[in-house]
N, C-alpha and C. Protein backbone atom coordinates (compact mmCIF):
# COMPACT_ATOMS: atom_id res chain seq x y z
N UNK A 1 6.51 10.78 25.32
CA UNK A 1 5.31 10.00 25.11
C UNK A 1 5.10 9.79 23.61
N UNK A 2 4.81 8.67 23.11
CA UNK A 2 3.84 8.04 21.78
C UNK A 2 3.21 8.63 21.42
N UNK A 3 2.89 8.99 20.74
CA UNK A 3 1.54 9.56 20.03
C UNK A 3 1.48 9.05 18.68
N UNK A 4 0.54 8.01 18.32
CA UNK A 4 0.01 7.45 17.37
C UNK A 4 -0.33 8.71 15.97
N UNK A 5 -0.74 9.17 16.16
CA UNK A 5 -1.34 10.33 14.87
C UNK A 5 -0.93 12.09 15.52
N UNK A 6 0.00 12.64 15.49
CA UNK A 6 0.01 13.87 15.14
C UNK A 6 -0.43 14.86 14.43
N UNK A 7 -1.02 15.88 14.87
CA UNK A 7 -1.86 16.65 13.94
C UNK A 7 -1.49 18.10 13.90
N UNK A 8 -2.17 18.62 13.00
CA UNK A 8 -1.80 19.83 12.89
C UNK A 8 -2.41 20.77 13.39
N UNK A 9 -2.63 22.00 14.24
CA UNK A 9 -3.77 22.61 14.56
C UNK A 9 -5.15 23.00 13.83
N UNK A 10 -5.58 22.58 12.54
CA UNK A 10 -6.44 22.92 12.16
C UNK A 10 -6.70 21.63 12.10
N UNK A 11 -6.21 20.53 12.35
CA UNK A 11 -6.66 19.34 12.08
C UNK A 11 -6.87 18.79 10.57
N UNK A 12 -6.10 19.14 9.14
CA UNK A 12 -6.28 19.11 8.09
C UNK A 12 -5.40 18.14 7.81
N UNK A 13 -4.40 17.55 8.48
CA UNK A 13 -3.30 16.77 7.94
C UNK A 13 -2.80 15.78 9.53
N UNK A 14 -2.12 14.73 9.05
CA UNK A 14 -1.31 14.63 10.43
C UNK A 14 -0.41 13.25 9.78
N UNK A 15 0.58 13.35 10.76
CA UNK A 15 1.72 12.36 10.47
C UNK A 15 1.98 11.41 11.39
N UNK A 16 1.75 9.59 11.00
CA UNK A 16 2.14 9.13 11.93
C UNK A 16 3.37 8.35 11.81
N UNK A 17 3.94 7.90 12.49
CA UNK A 17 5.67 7.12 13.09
C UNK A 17 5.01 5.79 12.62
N UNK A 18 6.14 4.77 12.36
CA UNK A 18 5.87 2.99 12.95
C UNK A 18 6.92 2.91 13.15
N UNK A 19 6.94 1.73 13.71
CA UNK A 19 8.01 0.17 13.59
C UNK A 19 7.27 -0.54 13.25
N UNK A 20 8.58 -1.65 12.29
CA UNK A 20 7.35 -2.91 11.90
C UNK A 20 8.82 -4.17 11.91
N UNK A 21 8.51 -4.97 12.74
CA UNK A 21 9.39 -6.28 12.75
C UNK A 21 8.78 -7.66 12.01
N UNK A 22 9.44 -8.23 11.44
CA UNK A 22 9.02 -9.55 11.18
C UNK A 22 9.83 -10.70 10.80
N UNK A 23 9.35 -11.87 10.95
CA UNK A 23 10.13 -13.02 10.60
C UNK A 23 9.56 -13.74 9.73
N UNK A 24 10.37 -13.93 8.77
CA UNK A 24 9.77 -14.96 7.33
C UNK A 24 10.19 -15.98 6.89
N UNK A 25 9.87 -16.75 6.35
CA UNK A 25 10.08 -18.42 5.59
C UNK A 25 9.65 -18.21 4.70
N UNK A 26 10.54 -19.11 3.92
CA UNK A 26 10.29 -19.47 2.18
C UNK A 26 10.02 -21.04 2.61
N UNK A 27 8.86 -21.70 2.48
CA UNK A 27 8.52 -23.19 2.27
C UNK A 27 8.55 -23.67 0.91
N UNK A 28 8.79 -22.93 -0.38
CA UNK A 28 9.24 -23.26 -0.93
C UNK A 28 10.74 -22.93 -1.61
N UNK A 29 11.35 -24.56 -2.51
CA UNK A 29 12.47 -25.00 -2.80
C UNK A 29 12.73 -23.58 -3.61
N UNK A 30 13.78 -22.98 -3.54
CA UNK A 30 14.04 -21.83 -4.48
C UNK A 30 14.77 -22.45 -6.03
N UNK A 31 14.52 -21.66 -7.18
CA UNK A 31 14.61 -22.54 -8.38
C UNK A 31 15.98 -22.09 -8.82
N UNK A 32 16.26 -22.22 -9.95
CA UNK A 32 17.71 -21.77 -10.26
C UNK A 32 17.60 -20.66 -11.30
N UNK A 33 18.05 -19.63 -11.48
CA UNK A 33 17.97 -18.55 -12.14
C UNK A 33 19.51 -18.87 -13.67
N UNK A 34 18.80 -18.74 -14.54
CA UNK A 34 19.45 -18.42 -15.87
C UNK A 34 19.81 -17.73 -16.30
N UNK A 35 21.26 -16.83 -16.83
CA UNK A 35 21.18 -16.18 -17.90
C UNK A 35 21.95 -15.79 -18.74
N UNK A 36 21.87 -16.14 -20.03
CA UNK A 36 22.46 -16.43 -21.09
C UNK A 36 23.66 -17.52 -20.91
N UNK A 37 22.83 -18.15 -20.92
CA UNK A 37 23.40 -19.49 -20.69
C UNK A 37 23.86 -20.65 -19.68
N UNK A 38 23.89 -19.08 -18.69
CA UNK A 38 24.97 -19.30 -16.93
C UNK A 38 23.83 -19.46 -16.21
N UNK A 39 24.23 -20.49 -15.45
CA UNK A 39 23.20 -20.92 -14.09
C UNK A 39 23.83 -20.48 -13.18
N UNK A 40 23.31 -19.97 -12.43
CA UNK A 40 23.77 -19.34 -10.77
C UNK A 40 22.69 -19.81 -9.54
N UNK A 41 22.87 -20.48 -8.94
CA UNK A 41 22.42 -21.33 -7.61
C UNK A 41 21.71 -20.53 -6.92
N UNK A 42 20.64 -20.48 -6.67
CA UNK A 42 19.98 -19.77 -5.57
C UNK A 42 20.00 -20.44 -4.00
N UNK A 43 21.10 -20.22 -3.32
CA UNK A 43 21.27 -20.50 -1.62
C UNK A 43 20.66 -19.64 -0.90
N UNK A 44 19.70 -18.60 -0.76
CA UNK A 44 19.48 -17.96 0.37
C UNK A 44 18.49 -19.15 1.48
N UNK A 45 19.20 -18.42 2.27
CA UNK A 45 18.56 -19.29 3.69
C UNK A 45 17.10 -18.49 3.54
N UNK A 46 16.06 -19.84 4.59
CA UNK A 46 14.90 -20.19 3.76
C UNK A 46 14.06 -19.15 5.18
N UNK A 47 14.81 -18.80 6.38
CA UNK A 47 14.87 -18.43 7.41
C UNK A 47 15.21 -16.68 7.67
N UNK A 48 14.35 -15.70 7.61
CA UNK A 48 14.84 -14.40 7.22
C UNK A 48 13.98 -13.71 8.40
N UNK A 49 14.58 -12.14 9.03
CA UNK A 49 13.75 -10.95 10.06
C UNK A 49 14.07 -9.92 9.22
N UNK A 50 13.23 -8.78 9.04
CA UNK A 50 13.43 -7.50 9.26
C UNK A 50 13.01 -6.36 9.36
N UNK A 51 13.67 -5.42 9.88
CA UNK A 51 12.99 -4.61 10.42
C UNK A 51 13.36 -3.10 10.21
N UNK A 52 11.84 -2.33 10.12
CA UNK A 52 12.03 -1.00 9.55
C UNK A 52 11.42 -0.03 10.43
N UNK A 53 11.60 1.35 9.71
CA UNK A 53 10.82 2.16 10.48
C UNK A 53 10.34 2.96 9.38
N UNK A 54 9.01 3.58 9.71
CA UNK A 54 8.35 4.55 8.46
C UNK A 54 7.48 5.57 9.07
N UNK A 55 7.04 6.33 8.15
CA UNK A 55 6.01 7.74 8.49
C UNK A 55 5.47 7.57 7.28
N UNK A 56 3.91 7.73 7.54
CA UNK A 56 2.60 8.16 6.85
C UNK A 56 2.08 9.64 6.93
N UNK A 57 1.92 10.44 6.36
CA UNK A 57 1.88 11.60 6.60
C UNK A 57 0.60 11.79 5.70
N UNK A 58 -0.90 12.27 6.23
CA UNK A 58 -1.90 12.90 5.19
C UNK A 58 -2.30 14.15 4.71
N UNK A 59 -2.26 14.20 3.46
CA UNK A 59 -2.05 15.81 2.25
C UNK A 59 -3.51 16.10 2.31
N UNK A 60 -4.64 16.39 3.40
CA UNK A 60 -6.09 16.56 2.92
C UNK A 60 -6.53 15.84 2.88
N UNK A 61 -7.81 15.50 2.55
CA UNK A 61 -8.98 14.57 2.89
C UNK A 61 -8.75 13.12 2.41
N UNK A 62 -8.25 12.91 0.65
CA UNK A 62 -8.01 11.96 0.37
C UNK A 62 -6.81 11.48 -0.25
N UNK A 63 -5.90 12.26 0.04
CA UNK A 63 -3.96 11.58 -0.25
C UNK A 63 -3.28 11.77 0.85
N UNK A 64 -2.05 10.72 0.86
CA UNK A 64 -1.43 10.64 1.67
C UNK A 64 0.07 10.59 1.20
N UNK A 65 1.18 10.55 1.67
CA UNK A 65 2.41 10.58 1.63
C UNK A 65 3.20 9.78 2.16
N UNK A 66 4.44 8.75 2.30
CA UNK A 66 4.75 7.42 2.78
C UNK A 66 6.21 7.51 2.23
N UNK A 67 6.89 7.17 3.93
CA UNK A 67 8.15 6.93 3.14
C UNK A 67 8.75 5.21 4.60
N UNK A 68 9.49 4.56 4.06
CA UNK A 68 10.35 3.75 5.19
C UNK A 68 11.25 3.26 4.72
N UNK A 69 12.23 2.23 5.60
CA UNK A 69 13.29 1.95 4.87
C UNK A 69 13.34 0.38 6.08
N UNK A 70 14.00 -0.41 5.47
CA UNK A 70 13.51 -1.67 6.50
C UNK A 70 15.19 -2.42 5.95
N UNK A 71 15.66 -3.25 7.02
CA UNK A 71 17.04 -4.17 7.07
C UNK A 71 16.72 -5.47 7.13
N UNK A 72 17.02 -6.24 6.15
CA UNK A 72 16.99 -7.83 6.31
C UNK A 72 18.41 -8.49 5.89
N UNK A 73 17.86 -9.45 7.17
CA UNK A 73 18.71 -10.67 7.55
C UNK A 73 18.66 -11.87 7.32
N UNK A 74 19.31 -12.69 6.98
CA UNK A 74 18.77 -14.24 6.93
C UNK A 74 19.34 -15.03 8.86
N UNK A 75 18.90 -15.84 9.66
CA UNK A 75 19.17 -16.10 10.45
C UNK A 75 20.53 -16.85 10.74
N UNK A 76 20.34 -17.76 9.13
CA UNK A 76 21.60 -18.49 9.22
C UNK A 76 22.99 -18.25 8.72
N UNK A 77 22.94 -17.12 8.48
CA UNK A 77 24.52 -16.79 7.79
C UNK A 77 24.08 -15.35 6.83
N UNK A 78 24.89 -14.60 6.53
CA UNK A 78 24.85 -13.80 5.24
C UNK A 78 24.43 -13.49 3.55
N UNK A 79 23.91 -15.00 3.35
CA UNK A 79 23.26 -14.66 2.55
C UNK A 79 22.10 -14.11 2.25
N UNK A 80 21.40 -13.83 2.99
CA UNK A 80 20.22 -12.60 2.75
C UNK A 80 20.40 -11.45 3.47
N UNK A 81 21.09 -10.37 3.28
CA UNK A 81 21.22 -9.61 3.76
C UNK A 81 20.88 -8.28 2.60
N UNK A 82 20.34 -7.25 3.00
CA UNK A 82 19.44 -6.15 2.17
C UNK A 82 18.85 -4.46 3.13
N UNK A 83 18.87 -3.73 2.52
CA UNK A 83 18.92 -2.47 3.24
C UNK A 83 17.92 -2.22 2.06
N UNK A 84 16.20 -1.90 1.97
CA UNK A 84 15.65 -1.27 1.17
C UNK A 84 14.74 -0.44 1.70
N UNK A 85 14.35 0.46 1.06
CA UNK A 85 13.49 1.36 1.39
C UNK A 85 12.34 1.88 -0.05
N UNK A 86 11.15 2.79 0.56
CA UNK A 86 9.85 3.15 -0.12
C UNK A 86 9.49 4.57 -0.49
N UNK A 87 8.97 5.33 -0.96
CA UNK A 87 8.80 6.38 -0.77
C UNK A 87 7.91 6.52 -1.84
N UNK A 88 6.33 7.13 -0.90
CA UNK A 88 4.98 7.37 -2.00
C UNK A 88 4.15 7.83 -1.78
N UNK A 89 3.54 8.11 -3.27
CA UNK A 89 2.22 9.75 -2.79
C UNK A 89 1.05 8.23 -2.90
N UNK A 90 -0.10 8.38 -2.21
CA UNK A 90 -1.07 7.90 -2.29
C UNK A 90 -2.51 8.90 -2.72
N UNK A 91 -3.22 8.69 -3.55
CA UNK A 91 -4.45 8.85 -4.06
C UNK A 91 -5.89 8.19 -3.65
N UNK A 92 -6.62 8.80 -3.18
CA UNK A 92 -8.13 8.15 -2.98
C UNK A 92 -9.41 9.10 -3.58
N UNK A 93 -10.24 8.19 -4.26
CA UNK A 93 -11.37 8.96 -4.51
C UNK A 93 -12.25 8.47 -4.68
């Protein structure tokens, strides 16, 4: 079974799971990148999904902890293809 928020028995902390899918468009024309002198073409397809998984985990009343890692694709071929990931303390006060 799922369980959205896991906790700890004193109830001071708890860690939750995701998935997160998505599909994206660029509506705009991508420009051409420069440097030192050399132009290099920007082709990525304008058409991209991807998808990750992560954990939120909370340190006490007002910080938290965050890590995921997510895979993108472009639909139409290989040029957007990417494996990145996150990892972070959060602060509130």
């Amino acid at each position: 079974m799922f369980k959205a928020s896991l906790s700890n028995d004193s109830k001071t902390s708890s860690v939750t799971p995701y998935f997160t899918a998505d599909v994206l468009h660029d509506f705009f024309s991508p420009g051409q990148t420069t440097v030192g002198g050399t132009s290099f073409d920007n082709e990525l397809e304008k058409t991209w999904y991807d998808i990750g998984i992560g954990i939120t985990g909370s340190v006490g009343k007002h910080s938290e902890a965050y890590a995921n890692v997510k895979y993108e694709h472009s639909w139409g071929g290989a040029y957007r293809r990417n494996v990145f990931g996150q990892a972070g303390y959060r602060l509130s006060w």
